[in-house]
C-alpha atoms as a PDB file:
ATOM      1  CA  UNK A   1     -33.313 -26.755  10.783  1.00  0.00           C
ATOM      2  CA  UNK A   2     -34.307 -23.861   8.474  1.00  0.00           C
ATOM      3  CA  UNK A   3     -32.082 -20.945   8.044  1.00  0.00           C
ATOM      4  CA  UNK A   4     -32.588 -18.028   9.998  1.00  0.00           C
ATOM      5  CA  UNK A   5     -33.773 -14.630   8.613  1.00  0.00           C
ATOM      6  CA  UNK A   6     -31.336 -11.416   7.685  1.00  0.00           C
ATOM      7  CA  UNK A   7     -33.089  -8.321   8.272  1.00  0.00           C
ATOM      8  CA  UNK A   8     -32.407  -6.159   5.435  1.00  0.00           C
ATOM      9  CA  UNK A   9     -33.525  -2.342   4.543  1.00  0.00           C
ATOM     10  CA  UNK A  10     -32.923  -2.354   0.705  1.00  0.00           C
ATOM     11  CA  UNK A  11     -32.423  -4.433  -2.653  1.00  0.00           C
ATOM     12  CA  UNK A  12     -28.614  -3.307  -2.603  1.00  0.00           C
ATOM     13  CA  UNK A  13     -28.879  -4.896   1.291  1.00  0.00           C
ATOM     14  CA  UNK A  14     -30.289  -8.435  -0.262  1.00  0.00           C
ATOM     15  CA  UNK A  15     -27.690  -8.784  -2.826  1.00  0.00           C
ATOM     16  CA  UNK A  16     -24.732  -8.073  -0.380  1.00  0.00           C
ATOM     17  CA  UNK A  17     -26.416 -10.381   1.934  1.00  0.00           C
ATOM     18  CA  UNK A  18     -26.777 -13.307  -0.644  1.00  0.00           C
ATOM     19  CA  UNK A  19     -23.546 -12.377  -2.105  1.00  0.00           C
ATOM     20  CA  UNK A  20     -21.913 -13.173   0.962  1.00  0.00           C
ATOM     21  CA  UNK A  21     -23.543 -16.540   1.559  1.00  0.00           C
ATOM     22  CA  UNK A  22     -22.044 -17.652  -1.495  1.00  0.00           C
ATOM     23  CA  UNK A  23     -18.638 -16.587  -0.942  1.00  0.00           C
ATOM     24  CA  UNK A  24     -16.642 -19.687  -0.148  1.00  0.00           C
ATOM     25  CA  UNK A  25     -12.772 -20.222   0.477  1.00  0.00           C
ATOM     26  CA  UNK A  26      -9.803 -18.353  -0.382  1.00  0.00           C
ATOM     27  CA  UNK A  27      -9.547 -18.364   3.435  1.00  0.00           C
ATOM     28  CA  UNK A  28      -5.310 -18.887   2.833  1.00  0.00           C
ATOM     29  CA  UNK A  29      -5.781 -15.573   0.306  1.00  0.00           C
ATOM     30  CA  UNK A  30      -7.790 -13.588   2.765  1.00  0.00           C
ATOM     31  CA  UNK A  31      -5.648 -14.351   5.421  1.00  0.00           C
ATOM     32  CA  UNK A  32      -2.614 -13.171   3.645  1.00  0.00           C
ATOM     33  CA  UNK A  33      -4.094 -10.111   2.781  1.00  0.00           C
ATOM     34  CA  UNK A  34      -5.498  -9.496   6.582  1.00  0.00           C
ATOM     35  CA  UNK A  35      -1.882  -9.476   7.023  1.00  0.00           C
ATOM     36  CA  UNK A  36      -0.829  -7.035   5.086  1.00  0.00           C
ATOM     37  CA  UNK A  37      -3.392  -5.107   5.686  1.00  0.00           C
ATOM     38  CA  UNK A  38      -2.808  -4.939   9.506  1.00  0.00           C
ATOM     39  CA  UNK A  39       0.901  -4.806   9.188  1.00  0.00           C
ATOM     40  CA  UNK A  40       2.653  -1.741  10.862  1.00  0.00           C
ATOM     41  CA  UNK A  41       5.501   0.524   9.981  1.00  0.00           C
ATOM     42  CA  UNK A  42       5.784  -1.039   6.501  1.00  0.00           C
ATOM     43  CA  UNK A  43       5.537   0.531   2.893  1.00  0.00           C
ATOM     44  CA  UNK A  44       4.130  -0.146  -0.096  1.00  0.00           C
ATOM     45  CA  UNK A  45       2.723  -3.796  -0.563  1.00  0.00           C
ATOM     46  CA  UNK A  46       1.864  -4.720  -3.668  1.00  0.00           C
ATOM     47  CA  UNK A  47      -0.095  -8.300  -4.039  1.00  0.00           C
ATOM     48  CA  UNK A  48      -0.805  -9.373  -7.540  1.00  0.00           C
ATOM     49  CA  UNK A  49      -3.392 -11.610  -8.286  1.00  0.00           C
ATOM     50  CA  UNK A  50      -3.168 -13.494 -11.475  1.00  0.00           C
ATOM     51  CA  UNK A  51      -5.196 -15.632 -13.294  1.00  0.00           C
ATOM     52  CA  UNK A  52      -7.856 -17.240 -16.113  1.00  0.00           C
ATOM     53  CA  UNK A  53     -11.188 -15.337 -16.681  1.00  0.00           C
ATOM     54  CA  UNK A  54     -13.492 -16.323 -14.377  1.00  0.00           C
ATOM     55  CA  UNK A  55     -11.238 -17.749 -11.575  1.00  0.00           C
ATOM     56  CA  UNK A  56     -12.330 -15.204  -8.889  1.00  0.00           C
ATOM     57  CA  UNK A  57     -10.387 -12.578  -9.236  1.00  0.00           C
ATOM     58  CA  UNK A  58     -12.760  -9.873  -9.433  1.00  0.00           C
ATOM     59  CA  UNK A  59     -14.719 -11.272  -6.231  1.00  0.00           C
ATOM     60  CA  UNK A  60     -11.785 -11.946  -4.045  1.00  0.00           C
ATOM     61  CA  UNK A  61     -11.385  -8.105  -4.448  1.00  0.00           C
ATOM     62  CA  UNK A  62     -14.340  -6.991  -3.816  1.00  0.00           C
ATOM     63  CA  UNK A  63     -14.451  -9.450  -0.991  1.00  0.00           C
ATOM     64  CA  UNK A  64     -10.770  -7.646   0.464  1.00  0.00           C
ATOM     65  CA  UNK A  65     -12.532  -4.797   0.235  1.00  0.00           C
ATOM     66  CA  UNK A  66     -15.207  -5.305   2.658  1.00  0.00           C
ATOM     67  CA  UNK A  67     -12.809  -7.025   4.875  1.00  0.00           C
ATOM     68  CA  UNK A  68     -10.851  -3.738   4.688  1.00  0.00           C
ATOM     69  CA  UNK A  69     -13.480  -1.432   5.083  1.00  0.00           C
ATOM     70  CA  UNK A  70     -14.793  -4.061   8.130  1.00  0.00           C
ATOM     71  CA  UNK A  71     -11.466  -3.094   9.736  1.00  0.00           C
ATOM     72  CA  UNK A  72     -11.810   0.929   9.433  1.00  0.00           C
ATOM     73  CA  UNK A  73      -9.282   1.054   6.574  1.00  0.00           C
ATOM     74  CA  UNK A  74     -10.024   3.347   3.770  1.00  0.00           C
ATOM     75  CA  UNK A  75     -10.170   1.441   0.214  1.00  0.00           C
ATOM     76  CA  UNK A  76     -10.080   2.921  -3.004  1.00  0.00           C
ATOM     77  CA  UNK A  77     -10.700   0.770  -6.177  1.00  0.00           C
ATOM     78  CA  UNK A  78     -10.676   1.409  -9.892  1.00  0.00           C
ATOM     79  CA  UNK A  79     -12.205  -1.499 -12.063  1.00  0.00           C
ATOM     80  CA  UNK A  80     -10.276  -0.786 -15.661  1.00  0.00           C
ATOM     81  CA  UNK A  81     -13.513  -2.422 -17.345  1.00  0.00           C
ATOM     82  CA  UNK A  82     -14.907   0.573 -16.678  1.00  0.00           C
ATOM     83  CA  UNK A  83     -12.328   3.374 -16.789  1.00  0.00           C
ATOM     84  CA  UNK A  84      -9.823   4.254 -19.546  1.00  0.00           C
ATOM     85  CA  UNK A  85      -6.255   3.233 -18.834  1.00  0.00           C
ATOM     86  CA  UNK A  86      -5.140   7.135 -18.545  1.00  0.00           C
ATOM     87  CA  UNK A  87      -3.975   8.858 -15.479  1.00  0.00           C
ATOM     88  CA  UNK A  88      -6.621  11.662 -15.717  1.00  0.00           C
ATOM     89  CA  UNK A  89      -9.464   8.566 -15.462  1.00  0.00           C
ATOM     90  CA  UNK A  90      -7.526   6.667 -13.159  1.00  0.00           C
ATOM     91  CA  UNK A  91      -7.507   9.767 -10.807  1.00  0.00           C
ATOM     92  CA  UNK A  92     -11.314  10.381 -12.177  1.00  0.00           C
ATOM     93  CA  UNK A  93     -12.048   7.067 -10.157  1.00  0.00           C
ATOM     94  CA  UNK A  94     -10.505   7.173  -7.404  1.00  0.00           C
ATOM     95  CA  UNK A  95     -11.536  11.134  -7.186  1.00  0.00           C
ATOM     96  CA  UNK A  96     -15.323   9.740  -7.634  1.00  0.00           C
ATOM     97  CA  UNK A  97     -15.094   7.935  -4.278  1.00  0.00           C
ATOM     98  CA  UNK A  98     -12.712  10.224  -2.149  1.00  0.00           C
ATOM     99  CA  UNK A  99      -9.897  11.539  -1.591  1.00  0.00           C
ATOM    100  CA  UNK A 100      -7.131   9.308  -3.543  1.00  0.00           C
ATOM    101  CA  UNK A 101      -4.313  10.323  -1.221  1.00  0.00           C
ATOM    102  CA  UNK A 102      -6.326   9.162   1.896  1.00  0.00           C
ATOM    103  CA  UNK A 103      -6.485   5.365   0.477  1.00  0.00           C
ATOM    104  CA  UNK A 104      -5.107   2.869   3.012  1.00  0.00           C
ATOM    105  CA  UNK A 105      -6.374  -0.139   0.482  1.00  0.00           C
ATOM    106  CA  UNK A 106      -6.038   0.895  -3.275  1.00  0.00           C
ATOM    107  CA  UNK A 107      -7.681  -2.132  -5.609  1.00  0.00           C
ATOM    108  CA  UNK A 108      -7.555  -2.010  -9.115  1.00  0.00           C
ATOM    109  CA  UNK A 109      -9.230  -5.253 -11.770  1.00  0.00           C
ATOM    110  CA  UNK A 110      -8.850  -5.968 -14.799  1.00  0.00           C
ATOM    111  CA  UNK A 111      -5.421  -4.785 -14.962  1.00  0.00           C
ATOM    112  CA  UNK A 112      -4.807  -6.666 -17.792  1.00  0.00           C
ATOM    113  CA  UNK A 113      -6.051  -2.879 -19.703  1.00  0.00           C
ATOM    114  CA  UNK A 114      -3.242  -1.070 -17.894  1.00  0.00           C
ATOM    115  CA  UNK A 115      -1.146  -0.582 -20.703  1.00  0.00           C
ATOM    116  CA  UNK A 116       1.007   2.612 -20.497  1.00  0.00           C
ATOM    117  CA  UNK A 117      -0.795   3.762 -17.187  1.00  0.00           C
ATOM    118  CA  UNK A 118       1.403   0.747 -15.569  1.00  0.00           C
ATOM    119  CA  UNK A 119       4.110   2.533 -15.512  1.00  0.00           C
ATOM    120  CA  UNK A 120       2.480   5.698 -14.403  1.00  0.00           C
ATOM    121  CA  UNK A 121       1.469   3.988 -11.476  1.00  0.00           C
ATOM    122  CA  UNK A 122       4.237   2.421 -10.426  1.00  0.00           C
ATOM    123  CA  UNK A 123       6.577   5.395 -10.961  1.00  0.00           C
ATOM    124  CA  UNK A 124       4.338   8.209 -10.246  1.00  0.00           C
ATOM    125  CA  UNK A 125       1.417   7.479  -8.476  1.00  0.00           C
ATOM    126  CA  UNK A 126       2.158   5.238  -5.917  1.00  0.00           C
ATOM    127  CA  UNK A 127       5.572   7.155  -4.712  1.00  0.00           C
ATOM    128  CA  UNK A 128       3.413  10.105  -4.705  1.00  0.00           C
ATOM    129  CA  UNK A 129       0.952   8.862  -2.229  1.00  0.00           C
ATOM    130  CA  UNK A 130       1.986  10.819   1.226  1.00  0.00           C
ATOM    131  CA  UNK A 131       1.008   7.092   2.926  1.00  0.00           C
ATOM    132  CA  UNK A 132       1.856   3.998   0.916  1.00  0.00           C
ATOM    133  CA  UNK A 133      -1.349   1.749   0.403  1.00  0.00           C
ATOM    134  CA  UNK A 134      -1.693  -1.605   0.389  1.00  0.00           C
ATOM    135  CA  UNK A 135      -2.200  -2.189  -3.447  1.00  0.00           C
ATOM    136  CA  UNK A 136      -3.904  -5.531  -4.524  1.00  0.00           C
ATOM    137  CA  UNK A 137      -4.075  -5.906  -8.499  1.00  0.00           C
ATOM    138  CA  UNK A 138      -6.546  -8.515 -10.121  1.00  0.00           C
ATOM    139  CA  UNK A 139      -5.269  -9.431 -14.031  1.00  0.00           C
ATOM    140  CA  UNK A 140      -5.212 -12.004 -16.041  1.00  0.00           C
ATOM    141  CA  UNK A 141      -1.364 -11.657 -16.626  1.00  0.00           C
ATOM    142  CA  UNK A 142       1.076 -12.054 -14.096  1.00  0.00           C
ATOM    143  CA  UNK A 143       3.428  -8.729 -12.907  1.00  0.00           C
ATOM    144  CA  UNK A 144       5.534  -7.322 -15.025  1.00  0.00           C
ATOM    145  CA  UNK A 145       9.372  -7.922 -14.448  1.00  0.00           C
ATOM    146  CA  UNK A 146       9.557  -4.159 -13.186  1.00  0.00           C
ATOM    147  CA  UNK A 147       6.702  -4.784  -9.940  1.00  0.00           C
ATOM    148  CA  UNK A 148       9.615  -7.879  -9.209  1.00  0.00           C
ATOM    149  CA  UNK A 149      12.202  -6.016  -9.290  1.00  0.00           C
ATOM    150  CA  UNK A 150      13.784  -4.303  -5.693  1.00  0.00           C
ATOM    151  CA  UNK A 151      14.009  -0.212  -6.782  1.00  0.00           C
ATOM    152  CA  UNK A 152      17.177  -0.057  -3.686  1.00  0.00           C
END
């Protein structure tokens, strides 16, 4: 049996395409994260994932995201490789793709470069967003004791 052709209208279209058929597993991961996603009357829920260069970390996010998107939500994401770890360029990103305040998903790799913005995030940003987004970190580190700890 061959495999059947994908129609496609661009070279962007191929690579998503191909990038997809590779994708494999994580199902337990992208269930839990459907789950949150979907979840009513809840606030803030922050999933960290954590580990090794070149685990997956990077493409389980990107793969949330289209699952997000898939499902109407709006999705923000700031990749740190690419951004300096200050408010104004954190803000810079998310401004580049929307609206910040309108996120429903928020995404953010390579926190490992967070540094001081950490903080910023957790204390500022995030209780200043008018709807709290589901916020799924990619680092190589695991959270900080202060993302453990219960603020009430």
């Amino acid at each position: 049996m061959s495999p059947t052709p994908v129609p496609v209208e661009s070279h962007g279209d191929v690579r998503a395409v191909s990038w997809r058929k590779v994708f494999t597993g994580r199902e337990a991961e992208l269930r839990l994260l459907g789950e949150l996603m979907l979840s009513s009357g809840r606030g803030c829920f922050v999933v960290w994932l954590h580990g090794v260069a070149g685990v997956g970390k990077s493409t389980l996010l990107r793969r949330f995201a289209e699952e997000a998107e898939a499902h109407g939500r709006i999705t923000r994401s700031v990749d740190l490789r690419h951004a300096d770890p200050t408010p104004e360029a954190f803000l810079a990103a998310l401004e580049a793709q929307g609206a910040p305040q309108d996120a429903q998903v928020l995404l953010i790799d390579s926190a490992e470069s967070l540094g001081p913005l950490e903080q910023w995030l957790r204390d500022v940003f995030l209780p200043g967003m008018p709807t709290p987004p589901l916020l799924v970190v990619g680092c190589r580190l695991p959270p900080s004791a202060e993302w453990r700890t219960d603020p009430q």
